[in-house]
C-alpha atoms as a PDB file:
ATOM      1  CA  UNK A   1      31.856   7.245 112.015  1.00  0.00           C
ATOM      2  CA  UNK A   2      33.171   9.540 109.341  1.00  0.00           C
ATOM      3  CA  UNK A   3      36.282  10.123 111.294  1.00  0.00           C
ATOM      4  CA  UNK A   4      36.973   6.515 110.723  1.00  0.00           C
ATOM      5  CA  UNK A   5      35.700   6.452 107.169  1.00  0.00           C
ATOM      6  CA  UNK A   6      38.480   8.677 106.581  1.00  0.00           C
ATOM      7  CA  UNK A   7      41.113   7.060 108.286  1.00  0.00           C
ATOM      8  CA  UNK A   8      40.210   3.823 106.625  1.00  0.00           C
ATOM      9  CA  UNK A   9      40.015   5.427 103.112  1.00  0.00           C
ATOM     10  CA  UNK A  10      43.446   7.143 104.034  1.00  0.00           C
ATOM     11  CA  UNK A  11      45.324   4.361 104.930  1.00  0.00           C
ATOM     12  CA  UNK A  12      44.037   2.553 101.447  1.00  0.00           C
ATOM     13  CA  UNK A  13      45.405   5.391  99.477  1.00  0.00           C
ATOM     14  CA  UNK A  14      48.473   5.105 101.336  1.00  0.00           C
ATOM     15  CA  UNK A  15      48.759   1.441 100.743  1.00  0.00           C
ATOM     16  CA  UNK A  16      48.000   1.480  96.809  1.00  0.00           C
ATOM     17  CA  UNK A  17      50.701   4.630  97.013  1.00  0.00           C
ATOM     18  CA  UNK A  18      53.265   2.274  98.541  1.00  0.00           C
ATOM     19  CA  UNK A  19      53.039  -1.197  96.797  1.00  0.00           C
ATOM     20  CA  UNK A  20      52.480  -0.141  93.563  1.00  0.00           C
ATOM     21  CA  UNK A  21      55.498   0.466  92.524  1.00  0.00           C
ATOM     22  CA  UNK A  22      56.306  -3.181  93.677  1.00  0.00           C
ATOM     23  CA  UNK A  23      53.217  -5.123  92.135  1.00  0.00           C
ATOM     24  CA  UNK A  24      54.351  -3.445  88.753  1.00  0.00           C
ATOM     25  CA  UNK A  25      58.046  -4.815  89.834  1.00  0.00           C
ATOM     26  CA  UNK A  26      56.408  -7.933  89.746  1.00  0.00           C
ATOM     27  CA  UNK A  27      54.407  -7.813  87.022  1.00  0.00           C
ATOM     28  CA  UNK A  28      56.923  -6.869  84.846  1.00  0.00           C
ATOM     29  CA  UNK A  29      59.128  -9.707  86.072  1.00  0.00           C
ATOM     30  CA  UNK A  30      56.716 -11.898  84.720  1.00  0.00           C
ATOM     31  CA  UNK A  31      56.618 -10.261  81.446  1.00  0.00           C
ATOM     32  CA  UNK A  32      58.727 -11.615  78.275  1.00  0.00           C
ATOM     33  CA  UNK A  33      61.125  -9.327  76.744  1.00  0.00           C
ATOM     34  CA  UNK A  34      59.014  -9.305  73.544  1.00  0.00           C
ATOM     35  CA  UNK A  35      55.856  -7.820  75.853  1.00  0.00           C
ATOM     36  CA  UNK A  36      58.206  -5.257  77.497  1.00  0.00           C
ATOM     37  CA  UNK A  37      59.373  -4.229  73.954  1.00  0.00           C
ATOM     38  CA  UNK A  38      55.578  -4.104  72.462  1.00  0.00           C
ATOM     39  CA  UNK A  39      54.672  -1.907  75.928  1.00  0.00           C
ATOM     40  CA  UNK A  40      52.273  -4.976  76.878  1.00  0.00           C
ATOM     41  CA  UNK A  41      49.258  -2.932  79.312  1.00  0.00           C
ATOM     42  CA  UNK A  42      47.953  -3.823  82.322  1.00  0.00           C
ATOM     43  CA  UNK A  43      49.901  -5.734  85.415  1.00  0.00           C
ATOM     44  CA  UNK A  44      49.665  -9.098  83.726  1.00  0.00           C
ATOM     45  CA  UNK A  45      51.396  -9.548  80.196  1.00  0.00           C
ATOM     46  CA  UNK A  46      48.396 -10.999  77.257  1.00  0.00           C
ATOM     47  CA  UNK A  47      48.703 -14.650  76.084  1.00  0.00           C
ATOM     48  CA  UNK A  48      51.693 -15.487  74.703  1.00  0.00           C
ATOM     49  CA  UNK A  49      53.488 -12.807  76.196  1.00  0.00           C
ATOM     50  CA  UNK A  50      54.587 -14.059  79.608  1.00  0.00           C
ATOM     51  CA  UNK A  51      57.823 -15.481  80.321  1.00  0.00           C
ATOM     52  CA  UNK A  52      56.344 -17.005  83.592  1.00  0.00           C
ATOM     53  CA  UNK A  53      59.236 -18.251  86.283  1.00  0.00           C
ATOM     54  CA  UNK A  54      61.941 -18.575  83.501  1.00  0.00           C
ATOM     55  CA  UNK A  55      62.747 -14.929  84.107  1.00  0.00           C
ATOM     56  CA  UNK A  56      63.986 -15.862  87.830  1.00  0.00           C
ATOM     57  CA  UNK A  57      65.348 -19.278  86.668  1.00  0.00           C
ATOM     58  CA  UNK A  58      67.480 -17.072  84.033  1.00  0.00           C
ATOM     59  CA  UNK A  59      68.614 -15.063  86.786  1.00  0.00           C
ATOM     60  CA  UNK A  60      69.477 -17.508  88.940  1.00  0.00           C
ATOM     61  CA  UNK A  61      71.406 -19.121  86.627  1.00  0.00           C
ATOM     62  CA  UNK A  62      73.908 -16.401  86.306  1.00  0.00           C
ATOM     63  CA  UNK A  63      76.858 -17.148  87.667  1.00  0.00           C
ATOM     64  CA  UNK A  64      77.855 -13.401  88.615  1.00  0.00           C
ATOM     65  CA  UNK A  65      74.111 -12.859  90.186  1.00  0.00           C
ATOM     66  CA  UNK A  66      74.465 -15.739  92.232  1.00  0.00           C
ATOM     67  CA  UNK A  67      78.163 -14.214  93.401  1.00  0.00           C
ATOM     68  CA  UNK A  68      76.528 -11.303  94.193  1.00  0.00           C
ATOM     69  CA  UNK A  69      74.163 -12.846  96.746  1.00  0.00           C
ATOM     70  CA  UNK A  70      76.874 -14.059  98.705  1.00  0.00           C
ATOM     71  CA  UNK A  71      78.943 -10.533  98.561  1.00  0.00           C
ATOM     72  CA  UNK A  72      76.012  -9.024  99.718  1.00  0.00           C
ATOM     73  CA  UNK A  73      75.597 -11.413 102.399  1.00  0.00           C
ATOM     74  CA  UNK A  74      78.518 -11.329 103.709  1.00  0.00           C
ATOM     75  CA  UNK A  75      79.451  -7.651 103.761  1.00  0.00           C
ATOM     76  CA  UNK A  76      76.260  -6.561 105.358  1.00  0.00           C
ATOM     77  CA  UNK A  77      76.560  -9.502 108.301  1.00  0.00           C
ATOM     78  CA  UNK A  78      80.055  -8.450 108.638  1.00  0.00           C
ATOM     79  CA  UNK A  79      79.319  -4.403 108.689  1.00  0.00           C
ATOM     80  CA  UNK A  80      75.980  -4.782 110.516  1.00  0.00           C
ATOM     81  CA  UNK A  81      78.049  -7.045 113.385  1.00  0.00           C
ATOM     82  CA  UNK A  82      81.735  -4.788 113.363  1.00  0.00           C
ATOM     83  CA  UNK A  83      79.239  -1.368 113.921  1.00  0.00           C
ATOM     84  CA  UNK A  84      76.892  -2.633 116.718  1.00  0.00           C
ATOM     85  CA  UNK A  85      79.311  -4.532 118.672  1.00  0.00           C
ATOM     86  CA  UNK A  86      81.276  -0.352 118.210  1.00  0.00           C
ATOM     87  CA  UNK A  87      78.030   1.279 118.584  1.00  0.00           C
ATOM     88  CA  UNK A  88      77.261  -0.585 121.824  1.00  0.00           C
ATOM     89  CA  UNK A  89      80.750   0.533 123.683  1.00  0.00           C
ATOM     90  CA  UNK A  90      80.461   3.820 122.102  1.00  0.00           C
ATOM     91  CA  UNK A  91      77.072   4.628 123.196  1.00  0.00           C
ATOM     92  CA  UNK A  92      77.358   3.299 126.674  1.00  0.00           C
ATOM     93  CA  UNK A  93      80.617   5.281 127.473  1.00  0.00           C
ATOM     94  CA  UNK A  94      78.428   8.490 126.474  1.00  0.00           C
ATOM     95  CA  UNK A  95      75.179   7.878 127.842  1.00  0.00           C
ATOM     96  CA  UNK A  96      76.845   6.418 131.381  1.00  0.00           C
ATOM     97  CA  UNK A  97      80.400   8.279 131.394  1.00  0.00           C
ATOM     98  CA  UNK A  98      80.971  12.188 132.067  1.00  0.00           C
ATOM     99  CA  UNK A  99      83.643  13.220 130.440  1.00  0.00           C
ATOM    100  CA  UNK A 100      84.736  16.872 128.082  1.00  0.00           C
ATOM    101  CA  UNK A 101      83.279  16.708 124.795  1.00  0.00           C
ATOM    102  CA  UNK A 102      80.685  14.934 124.928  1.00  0.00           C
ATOM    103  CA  UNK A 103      78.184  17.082 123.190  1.00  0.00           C
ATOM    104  CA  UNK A 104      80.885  17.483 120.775  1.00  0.00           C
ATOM    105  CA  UNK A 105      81.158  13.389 120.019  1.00  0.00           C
ATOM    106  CA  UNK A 106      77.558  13.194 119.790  1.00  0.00           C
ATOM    107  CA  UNK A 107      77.717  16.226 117.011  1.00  0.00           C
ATOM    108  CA  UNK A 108      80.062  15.162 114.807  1.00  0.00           C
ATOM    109  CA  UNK A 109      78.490  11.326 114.418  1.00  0.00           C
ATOM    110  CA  UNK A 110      75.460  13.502 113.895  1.00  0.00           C
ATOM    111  CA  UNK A 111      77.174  15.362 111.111  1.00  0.00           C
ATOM    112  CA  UNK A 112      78.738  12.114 109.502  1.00  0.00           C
ATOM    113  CA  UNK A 113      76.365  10.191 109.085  1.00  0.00           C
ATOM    114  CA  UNK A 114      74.356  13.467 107.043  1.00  0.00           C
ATOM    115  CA  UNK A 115      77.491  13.979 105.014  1.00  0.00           C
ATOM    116  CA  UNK A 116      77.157  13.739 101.020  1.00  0.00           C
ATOM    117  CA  UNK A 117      77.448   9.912 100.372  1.00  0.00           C
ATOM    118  CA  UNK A 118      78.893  11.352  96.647  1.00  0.00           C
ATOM    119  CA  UNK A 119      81.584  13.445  97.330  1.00  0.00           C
ATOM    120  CA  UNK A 120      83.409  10.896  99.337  1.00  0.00           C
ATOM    121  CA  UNK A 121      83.767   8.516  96.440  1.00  0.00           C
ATOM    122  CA  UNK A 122      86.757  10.289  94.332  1.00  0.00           C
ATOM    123  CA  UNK A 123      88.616  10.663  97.769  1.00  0.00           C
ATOM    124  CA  UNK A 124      88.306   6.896  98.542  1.00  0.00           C
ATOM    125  CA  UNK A 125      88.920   5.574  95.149  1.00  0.00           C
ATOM    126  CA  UNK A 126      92.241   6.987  95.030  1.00  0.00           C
ATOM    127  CA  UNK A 127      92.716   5.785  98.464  1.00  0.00           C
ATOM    128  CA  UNK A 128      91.561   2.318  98.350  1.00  0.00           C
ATOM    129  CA  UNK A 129      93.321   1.944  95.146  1.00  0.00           C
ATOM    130  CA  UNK A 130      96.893   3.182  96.734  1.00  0.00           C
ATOM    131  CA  UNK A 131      96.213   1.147  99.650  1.00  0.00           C
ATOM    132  CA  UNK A 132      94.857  -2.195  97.533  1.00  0.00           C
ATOM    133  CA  UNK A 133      91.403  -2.144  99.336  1.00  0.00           C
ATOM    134  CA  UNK A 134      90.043  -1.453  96.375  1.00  0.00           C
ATOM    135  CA  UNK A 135      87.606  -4.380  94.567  1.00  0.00           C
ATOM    136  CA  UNK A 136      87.312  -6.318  98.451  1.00  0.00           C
ATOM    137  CA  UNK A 137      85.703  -6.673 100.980  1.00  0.00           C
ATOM    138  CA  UNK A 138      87.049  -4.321 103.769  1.00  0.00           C
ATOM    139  CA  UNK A 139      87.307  -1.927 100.864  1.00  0.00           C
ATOM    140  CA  UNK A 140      82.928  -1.520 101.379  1.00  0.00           C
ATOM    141  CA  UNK A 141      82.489  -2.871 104.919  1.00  0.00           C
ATOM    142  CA  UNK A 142      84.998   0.517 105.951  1.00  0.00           C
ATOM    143  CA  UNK A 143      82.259   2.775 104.456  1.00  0.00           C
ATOM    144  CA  UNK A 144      79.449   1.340 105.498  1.00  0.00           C
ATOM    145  CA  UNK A 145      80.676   1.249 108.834  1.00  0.00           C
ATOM    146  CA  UNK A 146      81.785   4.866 108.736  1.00  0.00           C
ATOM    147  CA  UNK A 147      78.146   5.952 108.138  1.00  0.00           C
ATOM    148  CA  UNK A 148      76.308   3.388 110.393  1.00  0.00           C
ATOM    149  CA  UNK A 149      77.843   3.976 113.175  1.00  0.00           C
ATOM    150  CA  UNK A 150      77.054   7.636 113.739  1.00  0.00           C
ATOM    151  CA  UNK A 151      72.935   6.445 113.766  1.00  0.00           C
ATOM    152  CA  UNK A 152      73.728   3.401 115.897  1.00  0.00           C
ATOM    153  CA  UNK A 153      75.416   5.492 118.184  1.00  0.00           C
ATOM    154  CA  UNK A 154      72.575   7.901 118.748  1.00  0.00           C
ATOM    155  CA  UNK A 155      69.725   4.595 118.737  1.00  0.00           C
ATOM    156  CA  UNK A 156      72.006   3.154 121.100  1.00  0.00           C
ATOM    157  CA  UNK A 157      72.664   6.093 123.299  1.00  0.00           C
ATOM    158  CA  UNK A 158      68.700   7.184 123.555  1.00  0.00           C
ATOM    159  CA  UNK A 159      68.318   3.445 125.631  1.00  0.00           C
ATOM    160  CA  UNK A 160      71.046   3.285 127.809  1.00  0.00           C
ATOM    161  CA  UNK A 161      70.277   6.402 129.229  1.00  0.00           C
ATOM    162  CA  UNK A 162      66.600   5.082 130.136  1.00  0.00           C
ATOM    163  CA  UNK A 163      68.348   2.171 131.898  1.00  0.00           C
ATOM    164  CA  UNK A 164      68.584   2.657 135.386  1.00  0.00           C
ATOM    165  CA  UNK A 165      71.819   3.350 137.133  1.00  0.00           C
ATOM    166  CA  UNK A 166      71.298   1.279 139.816  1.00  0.00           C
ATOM    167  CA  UNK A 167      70.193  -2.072 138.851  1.00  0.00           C
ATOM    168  CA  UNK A 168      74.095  -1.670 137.472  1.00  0.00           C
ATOM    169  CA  UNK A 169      75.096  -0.459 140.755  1.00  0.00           C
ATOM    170  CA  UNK A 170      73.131  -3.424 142.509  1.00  0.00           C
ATOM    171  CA  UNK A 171      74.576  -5.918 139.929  1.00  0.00           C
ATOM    172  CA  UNK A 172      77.848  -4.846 141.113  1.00  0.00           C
ATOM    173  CA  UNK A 173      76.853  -5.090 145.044  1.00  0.00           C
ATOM    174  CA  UNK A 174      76.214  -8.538 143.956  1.00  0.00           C
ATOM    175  CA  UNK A 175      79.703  -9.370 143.017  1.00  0.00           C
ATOM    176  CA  UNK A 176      79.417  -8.720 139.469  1.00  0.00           C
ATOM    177  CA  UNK A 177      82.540  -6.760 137.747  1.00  0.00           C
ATOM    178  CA  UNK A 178      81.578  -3.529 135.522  1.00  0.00           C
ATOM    179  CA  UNK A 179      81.996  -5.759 132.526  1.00  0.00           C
ATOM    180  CA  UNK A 180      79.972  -8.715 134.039  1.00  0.00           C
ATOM    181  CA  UNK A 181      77.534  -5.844 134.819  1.00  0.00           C
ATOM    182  CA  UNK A 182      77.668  -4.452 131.384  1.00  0.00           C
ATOM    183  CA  UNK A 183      77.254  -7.535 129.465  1.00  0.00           C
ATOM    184  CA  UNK A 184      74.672  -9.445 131.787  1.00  0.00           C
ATOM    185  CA  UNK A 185      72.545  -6.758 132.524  1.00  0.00           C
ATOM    186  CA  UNK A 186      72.645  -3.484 130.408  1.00  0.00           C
ATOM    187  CA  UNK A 187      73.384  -5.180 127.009  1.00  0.00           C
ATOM    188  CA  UNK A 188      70.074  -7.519 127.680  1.00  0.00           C
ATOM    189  CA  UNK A 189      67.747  -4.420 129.204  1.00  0.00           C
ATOM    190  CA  UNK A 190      68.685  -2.512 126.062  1.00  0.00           C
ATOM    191  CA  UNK A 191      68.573  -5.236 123.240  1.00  0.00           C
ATOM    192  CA  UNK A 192      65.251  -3.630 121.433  1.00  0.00           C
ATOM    193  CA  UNK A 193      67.710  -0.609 120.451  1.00  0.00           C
ATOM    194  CA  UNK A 194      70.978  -3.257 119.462  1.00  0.00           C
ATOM    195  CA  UNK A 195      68.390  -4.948 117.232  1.00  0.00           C
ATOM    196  CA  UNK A 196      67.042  -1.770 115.953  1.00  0.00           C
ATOM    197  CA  UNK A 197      70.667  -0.729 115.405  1.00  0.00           C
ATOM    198  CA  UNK A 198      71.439  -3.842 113.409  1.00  0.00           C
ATOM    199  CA  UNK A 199      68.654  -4.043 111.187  1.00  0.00           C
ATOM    200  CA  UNK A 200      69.180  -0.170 110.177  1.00  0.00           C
ATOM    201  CA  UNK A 201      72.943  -0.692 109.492  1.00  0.00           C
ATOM    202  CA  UNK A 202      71.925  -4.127 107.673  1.00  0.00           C
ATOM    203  CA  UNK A 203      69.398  -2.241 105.604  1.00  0.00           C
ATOM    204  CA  UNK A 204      72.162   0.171 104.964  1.00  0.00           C
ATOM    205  CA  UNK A 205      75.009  -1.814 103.863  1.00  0.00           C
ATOM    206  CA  UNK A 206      72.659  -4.212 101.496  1.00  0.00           C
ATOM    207  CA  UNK A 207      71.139  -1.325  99.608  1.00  0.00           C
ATOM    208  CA  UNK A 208      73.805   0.776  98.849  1.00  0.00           C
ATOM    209  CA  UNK A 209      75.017   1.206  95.530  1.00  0.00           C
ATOM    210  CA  UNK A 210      76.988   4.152  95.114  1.00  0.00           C
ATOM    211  CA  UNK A 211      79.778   2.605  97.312  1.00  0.00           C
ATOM    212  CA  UNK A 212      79.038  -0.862  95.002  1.00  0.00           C
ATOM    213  CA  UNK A 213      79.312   0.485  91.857  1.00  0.00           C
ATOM    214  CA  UNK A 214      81.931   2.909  92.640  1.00  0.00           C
ATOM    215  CA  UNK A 215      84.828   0.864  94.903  1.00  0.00           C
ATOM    216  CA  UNK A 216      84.189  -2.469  92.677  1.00  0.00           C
ATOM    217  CA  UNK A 217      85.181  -3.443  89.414  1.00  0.00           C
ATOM    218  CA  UNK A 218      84.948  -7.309  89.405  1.00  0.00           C
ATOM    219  CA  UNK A 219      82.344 -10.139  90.660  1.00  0.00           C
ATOM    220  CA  UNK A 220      85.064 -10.927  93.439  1.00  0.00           C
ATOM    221  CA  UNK A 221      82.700  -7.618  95.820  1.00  0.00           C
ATOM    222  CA  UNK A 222      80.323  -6.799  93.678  1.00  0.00           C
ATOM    223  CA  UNK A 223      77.082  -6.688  95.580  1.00  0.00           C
ATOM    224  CA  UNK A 224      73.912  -6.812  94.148  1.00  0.00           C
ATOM    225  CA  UNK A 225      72.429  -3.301  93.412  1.00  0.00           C
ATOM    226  CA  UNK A 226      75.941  -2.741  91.556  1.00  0.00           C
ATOM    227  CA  UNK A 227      75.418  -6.294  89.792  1.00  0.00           C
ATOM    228  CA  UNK A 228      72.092  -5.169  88.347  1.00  0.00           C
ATOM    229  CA  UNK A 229      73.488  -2.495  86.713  1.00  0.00           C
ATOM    230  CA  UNK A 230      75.301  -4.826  84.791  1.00  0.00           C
ATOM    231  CA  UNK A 231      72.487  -6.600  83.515  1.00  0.00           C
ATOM    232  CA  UNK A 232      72.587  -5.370  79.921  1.00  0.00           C
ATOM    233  CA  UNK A 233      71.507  -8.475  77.741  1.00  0.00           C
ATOM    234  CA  UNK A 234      72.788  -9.434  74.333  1.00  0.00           C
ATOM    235  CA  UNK A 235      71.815  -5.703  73.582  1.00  0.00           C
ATOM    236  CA  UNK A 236      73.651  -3.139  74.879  1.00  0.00           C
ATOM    237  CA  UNK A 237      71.200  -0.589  73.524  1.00  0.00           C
ATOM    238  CA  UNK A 238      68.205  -2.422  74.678  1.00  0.00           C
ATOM    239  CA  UNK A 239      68.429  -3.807  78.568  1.00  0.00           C
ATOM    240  CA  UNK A 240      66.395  -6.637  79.673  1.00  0.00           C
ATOM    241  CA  UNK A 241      63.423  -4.840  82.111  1.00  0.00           C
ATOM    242  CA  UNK A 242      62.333  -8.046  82.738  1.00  0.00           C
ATOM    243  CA  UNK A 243      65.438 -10.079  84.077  1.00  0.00           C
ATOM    244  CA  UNK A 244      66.010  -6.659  86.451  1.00  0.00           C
ATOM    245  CA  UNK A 245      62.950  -7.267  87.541  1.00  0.00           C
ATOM    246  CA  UNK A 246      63.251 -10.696  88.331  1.00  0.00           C
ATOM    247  CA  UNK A 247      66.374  -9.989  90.172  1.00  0.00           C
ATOM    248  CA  UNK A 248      65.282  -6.887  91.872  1.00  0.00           C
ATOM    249  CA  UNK A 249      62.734  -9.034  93.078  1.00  0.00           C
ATOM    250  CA  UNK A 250      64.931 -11.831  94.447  1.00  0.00           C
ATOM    251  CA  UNK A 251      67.141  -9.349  95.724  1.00  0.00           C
ATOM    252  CA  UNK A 252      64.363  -7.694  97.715  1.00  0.00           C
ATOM    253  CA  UNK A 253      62.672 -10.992  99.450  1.00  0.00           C
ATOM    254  CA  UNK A 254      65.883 -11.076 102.120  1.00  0.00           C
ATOM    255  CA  UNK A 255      64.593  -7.554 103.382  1.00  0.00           C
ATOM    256  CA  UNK A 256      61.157  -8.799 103.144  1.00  0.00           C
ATOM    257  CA  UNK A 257      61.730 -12.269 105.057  1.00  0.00           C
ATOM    258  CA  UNK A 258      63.710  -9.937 107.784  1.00  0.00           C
ATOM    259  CA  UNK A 259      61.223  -7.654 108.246  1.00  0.00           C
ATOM    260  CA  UNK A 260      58.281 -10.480 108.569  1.00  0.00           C
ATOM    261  CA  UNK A 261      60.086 -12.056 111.326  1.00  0.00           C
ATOM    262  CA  UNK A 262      61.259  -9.508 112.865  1.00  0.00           C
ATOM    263  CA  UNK A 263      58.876  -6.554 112.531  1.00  0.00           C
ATOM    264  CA  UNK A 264      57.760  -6.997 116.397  1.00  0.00           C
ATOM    265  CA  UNK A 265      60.844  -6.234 117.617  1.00  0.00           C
ATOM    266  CA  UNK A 266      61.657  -3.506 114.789  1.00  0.00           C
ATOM    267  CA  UNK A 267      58.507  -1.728 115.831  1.00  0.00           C
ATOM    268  CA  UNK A 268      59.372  -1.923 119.979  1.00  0.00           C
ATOM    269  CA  UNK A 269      63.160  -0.945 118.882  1.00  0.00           C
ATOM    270  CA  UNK A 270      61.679   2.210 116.976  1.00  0.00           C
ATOM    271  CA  UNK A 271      59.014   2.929 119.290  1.00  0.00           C
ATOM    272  CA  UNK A 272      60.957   2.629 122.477  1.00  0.00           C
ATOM    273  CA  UNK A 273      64.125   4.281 122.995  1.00  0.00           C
ATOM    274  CA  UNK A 274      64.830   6.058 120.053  1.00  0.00           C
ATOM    275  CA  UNK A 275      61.837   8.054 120.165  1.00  0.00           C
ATOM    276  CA  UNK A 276      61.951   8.864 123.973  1.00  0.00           C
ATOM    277  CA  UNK A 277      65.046   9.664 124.342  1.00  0.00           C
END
């Protein structure tokens, strides 16, 4: 009984550790600039001093926000697609194939995707602006890919080798062809770990802001962690908490929404072959 006590009381604690930072979000997206600047207590702003929905309605309303959305969007479909349909070849060529090196492949996607997101960006900022990727769309989706692939390689790798050899083998008795084979039967038995693979890289590519704020300089890539940076109001000197609120909080219900729908599947793709293996 006290065991459980304690596991209940430790997973509250846990909870109120976790989502408060995101009910104060919240809260303070509610809040009117006027009870952000008087440091208004509590969650909920006093009478008077709540700007209700017109903080997200504001938001909205921006042009470049609303351009953001879409860059986000976009990049991160086109990233999180481009890496796993990679990571899947990739991953079943070194969990199936014997070949020199392999240990060595494995190693440096390892190392890659640990390398110092920072000190790449002076490198590729002179590149991408020689080469005119800089300020597009391939000039982030390249990056992203470059450090999602190493981690979808190893998720992806972990549950092909559970996957037994023969029910390829007795696909191809059956007539199939190795790519028939491949596509009809492997891809399928492993799709927890291509989902898992995609919703990492997704995560990935739609939070990053290092990359966004550093290889963009116009709304026409922008995504949207860069955009909020940009947020600075009619006062340079005094930014509006409340309207980054508001659209940290729009920009956070995708994630949300993906993770509600799809958190069976995230959990079985976690739990599965990328711990096992």
């Amino acid at each position: 009984m006290k065991n459980r006590i304690g596991i209940i009381v430790g997973c509250l604690l846990i909870l109120v550790w976790c989502l408060l930072p995101v009910a104060w979000i919240i809260s303070l997206s509610f809040k009117s600039e006027a009870a952000v600047t008087t440091g208004s207590p509590g969650f909920l702003p006093k009478s008077g001093g709540g700007a209700g929905w017109d903080n997200y309605k504001t938001v909205w309303e921006n042009e470049q926000f609303r351009r953001a959305i879409f860059n986000s969007i976009g990049i991160s479909l086109i990233a999180t697609l481009l890496s796993v349909m990679v990571a899947t070849l990739a991953a079943y060529a070194i969990a199936r194939l014997e070949f020199r090196g392999k240990k060595v492949v494995l190693s440096i996607a390892l190392a890659i995707a640990m390398f110092p997101v920072v000190s790449l960006i002076g490198p590729l900022f002179d590149l991408w602006r020689a080469t005119g990727l800089y300020d597009t769309w391939p000039g982030l989706i390249i990056p992203y890919m470059s450090f999602t692939l190493p981690l979808a390689i190893w998720t992806l790798s972990a549950f092909f080798r559970e996957i037994p050899w023969e029910m390829e083998q007795a696909a191809q008795v059956d007539g199939a062809t190795s790519w028939q084979a491949f596509r009809k039967v492997i891809v399928p038995l492993a799709a927890p770990g291509v989902f898992t693979a995609a919703i990492l890289t997704f995560f990935f590519a739609w939070n990053d802001f290092v990359f966004g704020i550093s290889l963009t300089s116009t709304e026409r890539a922008c995504p949207i962690p860069a955009s909020l940076s940009f947020f600075v109001g009619s006062d340079p000197f005094n930014r509006p908490a409340s309207l980054l609120a508001a659209g940290a909080v729009i920009a956070t219900i995708p994630i949300i929404v993906i993770v509600l729908i799809f958190q069976r599947k995230i959990v079985a793709g976690l739990t599965s072959g990328a711990v096992k293996g």
